[in-house]
Protein backbone atom coordinates (compact mmCIF):
# COMPACT_ATOMS: atom_id res chain seq x y z
CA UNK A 1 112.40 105.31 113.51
CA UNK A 2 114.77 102.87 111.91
CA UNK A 3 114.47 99.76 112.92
CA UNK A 4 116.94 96.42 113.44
CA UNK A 5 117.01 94.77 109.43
CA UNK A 6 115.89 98.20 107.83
CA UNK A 7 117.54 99.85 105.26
CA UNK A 8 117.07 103.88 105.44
CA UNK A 9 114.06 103.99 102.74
CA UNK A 10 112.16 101.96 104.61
CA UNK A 11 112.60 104.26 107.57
CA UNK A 12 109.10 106.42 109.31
CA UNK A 13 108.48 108.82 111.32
CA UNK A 14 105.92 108.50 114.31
CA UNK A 15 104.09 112.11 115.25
CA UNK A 16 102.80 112.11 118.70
CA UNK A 17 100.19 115.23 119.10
CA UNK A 18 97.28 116.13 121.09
CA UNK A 19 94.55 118.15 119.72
CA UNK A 20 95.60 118.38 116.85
CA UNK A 21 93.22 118.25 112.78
CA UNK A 22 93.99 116.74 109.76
CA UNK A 23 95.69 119.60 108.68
CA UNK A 24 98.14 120.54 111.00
CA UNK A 25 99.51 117.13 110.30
CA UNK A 26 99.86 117.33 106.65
CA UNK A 27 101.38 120.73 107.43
CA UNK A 28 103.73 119.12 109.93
CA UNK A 29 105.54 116.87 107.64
CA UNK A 30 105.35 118.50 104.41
CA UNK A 31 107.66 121.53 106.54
CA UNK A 32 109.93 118.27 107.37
CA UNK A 33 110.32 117.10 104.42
CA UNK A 34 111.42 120.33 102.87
CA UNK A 35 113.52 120.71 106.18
CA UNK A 36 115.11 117.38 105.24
CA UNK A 37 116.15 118.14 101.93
CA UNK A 38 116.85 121.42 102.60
CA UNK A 39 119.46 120.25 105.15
CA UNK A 40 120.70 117.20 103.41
CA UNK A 41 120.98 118.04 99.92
CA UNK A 42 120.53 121.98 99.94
CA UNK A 43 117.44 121.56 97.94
CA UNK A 44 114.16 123.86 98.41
CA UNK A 45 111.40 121.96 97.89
CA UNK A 46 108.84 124.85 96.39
CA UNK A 47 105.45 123.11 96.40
CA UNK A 48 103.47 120.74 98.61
CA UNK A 49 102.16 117.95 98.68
CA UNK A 50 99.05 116.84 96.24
CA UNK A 51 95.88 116.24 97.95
CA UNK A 52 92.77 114.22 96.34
CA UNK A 53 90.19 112.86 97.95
CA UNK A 54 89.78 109.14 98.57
CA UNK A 55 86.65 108.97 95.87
CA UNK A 56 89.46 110.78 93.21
CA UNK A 57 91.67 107.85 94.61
CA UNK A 58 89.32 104.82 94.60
CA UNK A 59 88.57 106.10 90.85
CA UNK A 60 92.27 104.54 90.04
CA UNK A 61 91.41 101.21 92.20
CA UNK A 62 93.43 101.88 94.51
CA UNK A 63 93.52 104.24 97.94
CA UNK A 64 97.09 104.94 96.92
CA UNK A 65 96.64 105.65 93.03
CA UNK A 66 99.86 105.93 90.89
CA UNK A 67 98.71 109.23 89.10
CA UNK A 68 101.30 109.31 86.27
CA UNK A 69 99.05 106.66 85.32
CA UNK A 70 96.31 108.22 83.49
CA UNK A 71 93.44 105.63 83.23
CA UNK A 72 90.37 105.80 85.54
CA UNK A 73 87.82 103.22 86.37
CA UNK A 74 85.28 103.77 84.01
CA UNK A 75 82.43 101.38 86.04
CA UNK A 76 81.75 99.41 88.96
CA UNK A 77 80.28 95.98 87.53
CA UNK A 78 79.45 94.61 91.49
CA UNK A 79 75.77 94.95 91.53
CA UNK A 80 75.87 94.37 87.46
CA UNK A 81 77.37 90.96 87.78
CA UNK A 82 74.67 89.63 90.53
CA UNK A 83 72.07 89.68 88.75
CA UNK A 84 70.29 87.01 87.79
CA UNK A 85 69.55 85.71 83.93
CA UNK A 86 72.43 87.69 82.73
CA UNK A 87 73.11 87.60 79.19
CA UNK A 88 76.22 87.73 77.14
CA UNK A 89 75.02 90.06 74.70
CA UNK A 90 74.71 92.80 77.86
CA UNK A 91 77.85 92.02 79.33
CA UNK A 92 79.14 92.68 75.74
CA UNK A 93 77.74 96.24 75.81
CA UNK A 94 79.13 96.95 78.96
CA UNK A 95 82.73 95.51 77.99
CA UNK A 96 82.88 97.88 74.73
CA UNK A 97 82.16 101.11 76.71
CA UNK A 98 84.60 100.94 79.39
CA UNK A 99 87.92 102.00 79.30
CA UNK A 100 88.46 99.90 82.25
CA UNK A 101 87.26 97.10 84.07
CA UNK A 102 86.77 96.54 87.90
CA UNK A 103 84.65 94.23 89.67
CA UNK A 104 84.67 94.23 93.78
CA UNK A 105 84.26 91.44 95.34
């Protein structure tokens, strides 16, 4: 649907279904897709889509990773940072193991 003040990326498409799973939606618009650029730019898209799970995704800290990216959340510091008498010297050890740091609020 393209609405009033949109340019054309920002365009979507709204699937009404009944009955249907998880799958046959995925399946739905990945046979779009390839119908769309089949028919617009005579391109055959071969494969489909990639599909992770949303633990693989929250391990980029994000539920919509960018996975040219290669760097993964090494820890979750949450729990780590709550409790009490914390010392600097253990923070320290945590810091020079990670590759990455993320702390949820």
């Amino acid at each position: 649907m393209l609405l009033i003040g949109q340019n054309l990326e920002f365009s979507q498409v709204d699937i009404e279904a009944s009955f249907v799973e998880e799958q046959d939606v995925m399946k739905f618009s990945e046979e779009m897709i390839k119908n769309v650029f089949k028919k617009t730019v005579n391109y055959d898209l071969k494969r489909t889509s990639l599909k992770i799970t949303w633990s693989d995704a929250e391990s980029y800290g994000s539920d919509k990773p960018d996975l040219r990216n290669p760097l993964k959340l090494a820890l979750r510091l949450s729990s780590f940072f709550k409790r009490k008498n914390l010392r600097f010297s253990q923070i320290l050890q945590i810091l020079m193991k990670a590759e990455l740091l993320l702390c949820y609020s």
